[in-house]
N, C-alpha and C. Protein backbone atom coordinates (compact mmCIF):
# COMPACT_ATOMS: atom_id res chain seq x y z
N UNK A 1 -135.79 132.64 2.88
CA UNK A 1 -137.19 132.93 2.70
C UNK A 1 -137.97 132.09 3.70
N UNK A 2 -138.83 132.77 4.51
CA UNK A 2 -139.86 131.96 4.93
C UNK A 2 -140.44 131.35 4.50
N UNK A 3 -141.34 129.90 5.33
CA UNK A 3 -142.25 128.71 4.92
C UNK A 3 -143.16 129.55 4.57
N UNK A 4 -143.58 130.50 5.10
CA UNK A 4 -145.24 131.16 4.43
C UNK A 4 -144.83 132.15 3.33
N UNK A 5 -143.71 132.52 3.47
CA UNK A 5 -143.03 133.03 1.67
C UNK A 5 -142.90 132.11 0.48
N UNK A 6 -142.11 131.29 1.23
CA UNK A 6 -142.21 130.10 0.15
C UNK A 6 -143.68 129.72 -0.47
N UNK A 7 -144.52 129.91 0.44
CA UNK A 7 -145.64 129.05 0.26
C UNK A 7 -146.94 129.93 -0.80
N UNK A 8 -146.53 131.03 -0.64
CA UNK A 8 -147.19 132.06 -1.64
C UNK A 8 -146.33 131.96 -3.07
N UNK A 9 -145.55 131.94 -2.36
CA UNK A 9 -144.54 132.19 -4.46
C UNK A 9 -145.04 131.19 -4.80
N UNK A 10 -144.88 130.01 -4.50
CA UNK A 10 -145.24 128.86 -5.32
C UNK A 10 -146.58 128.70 -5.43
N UNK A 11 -147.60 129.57 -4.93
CA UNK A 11 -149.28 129.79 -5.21
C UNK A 11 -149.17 130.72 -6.42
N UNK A 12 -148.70 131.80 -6.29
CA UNK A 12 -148.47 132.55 -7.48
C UNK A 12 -147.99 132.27 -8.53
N UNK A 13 -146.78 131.36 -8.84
CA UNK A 13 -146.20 130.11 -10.05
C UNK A 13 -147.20 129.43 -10.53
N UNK A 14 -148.67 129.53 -9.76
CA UNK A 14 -149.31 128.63 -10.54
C UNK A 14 -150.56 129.35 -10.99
N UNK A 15 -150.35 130.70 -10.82
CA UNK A 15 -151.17 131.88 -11.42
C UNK A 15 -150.57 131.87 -12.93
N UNK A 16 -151.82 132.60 -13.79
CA UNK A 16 -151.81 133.17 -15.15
C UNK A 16 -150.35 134.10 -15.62
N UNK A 17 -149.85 134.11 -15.82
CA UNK A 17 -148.50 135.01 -16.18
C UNK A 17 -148.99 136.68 -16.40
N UNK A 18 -150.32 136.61 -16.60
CA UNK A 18 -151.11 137.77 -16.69
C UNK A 18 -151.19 138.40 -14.96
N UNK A 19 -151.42 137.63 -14.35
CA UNK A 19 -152.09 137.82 -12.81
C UNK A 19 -150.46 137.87 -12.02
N UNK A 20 -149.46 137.01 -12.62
CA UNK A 20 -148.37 137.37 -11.98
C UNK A 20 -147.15 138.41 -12.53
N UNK A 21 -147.62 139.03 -13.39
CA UNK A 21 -147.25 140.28 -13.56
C UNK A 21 -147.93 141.45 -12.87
N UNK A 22 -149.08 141.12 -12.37
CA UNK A 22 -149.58 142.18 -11.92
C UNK A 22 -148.98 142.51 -10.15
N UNK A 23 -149.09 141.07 -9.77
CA UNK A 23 -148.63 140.89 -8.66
C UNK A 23 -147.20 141.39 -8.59
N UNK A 24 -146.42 141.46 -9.51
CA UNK A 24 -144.86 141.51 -9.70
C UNK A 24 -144.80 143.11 -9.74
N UNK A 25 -145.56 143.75 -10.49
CA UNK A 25 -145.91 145.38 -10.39
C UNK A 25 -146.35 146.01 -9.45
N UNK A 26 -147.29 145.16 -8.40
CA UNK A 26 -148.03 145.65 -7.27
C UNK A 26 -146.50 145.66 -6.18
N UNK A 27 -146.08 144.78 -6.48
CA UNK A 27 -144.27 144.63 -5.63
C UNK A 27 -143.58 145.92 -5.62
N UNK A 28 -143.67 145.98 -6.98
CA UNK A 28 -142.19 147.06 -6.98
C UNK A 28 -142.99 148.59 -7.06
N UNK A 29 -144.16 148.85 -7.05
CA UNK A 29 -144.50 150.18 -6.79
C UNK A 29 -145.06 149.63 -5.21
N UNK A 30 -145.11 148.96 -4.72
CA UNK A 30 -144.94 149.25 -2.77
C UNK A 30 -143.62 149.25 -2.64
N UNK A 31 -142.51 148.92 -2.70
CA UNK A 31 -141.38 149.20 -2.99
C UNK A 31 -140.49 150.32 -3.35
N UNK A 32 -140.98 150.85 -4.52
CA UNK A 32 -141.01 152.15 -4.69
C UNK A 32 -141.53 153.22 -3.78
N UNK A 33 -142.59 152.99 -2.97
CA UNK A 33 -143.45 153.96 -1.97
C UNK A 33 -142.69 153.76 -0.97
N UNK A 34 -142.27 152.51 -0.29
CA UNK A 34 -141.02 152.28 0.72
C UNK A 34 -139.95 153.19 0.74
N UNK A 35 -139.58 153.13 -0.40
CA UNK A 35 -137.87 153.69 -0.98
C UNK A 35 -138.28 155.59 -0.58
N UNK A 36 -139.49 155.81 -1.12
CA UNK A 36 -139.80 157.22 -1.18
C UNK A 36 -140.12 157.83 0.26
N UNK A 37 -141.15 157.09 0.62
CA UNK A 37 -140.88 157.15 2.40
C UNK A 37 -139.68 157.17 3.65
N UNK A 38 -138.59 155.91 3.02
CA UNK A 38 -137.35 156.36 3.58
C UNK A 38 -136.60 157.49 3.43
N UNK A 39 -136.73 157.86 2.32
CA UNK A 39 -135.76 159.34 1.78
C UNK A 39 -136.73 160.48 2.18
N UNK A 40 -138.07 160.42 2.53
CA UNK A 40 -138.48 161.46 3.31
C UNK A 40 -138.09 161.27 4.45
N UNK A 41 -138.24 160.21 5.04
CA UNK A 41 -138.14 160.50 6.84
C UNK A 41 -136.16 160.63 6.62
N UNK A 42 -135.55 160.78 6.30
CA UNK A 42 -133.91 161.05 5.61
C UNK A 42 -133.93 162.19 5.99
N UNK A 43 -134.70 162.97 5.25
CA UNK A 43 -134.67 164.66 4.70
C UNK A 43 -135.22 165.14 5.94
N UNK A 44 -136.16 164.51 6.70
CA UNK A 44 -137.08 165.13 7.59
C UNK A 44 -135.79 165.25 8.61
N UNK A 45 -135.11 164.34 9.02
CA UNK A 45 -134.18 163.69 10.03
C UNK A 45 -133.50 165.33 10.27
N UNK A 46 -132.26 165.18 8.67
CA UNK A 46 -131.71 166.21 8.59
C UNK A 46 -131.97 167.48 8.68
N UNK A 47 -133.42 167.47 8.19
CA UNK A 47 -133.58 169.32 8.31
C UNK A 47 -133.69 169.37 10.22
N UNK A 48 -134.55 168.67 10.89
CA UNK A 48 -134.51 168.32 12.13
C UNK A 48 -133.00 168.32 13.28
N UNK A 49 -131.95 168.16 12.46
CA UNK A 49 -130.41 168.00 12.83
C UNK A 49 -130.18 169.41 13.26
N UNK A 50 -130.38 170.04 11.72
CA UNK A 50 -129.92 171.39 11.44
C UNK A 50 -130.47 172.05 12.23
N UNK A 51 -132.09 172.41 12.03
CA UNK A 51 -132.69 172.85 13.38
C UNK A 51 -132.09 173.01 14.70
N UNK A 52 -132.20 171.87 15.05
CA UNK A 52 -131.67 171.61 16.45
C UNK A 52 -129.85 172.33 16.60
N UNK A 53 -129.12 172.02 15.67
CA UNK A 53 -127.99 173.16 15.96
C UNK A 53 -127.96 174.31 15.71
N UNK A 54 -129.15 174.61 14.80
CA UNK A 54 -128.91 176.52 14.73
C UNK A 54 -129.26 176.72 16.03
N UNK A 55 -130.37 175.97 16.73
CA UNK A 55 -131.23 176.33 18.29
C UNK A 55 -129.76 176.50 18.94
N UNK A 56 -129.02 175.58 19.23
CA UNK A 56 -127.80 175.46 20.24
C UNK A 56 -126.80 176.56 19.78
N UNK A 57 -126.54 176.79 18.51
CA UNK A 57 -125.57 178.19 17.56
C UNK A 57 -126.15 179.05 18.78
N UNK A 58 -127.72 179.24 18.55
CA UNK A 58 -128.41 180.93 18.97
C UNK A 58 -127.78 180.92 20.24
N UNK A 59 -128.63 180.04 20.89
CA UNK A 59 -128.41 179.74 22.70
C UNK A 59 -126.75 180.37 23.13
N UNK A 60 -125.89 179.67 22.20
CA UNK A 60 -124.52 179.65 22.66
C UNK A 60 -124.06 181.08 22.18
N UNK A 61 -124.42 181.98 21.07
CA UNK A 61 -124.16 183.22 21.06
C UNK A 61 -124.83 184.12 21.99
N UNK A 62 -126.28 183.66 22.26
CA UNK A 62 -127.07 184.75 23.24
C UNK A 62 -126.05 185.10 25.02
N UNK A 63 -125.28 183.61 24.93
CA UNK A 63 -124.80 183.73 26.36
C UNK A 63 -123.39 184.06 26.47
N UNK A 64 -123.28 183.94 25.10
CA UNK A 64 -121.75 184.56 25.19
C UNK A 64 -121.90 186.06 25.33
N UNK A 65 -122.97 186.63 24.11
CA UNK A 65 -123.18 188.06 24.47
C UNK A 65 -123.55 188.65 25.79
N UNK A 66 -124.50 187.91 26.34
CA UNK A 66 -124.47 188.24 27.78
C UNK A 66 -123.28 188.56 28.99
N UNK A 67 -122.11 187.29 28.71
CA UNK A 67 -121.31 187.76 29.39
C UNK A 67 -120.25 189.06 28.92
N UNK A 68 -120.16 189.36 27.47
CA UNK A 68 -119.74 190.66 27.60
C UNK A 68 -119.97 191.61 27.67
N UNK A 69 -121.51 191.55 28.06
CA UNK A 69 -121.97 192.66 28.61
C UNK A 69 -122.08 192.89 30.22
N UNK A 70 -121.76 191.63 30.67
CA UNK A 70 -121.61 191.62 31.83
C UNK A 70 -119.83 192.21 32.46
N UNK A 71 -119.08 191.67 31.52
CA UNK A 71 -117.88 192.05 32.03
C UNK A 71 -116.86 192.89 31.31
């Protein structure tokens, strides 16, 4: 833990148990919004993957068809 981590927890230890629960809740729902944000940009990634190989699938059938129509 950092000196300026350290240096808040132990400001907050000397908060109301009321005020550091709140603080302790304000934690884990930014936390939670973190967690939910990663598993979107996840999903975004993948559908983005897929995309990108159906594009290369098409490409690579359009030119195959081409050449048997060529020969």
């Amino acid at each position: 833990m950092s000196t300026k981590a350290q240096a808040i927890l132990e400001e907050i230890k000397a908060w109301p148990v009321e005020e550091q629960e709140q603080v302790g809740d304000g934690i884990l729902q930014l936390q939670e919004r973190q967690r939910q944000r990663e598993e979107q940009k996840a999903k975004l990634r993948e559908m983005q993957s897929r995309h990108a190989g159906r594009g290369m699938l098409n490409r690579l059938l359009e030119e195959r068809a081409k050449e048997r129509a060529r020969g």
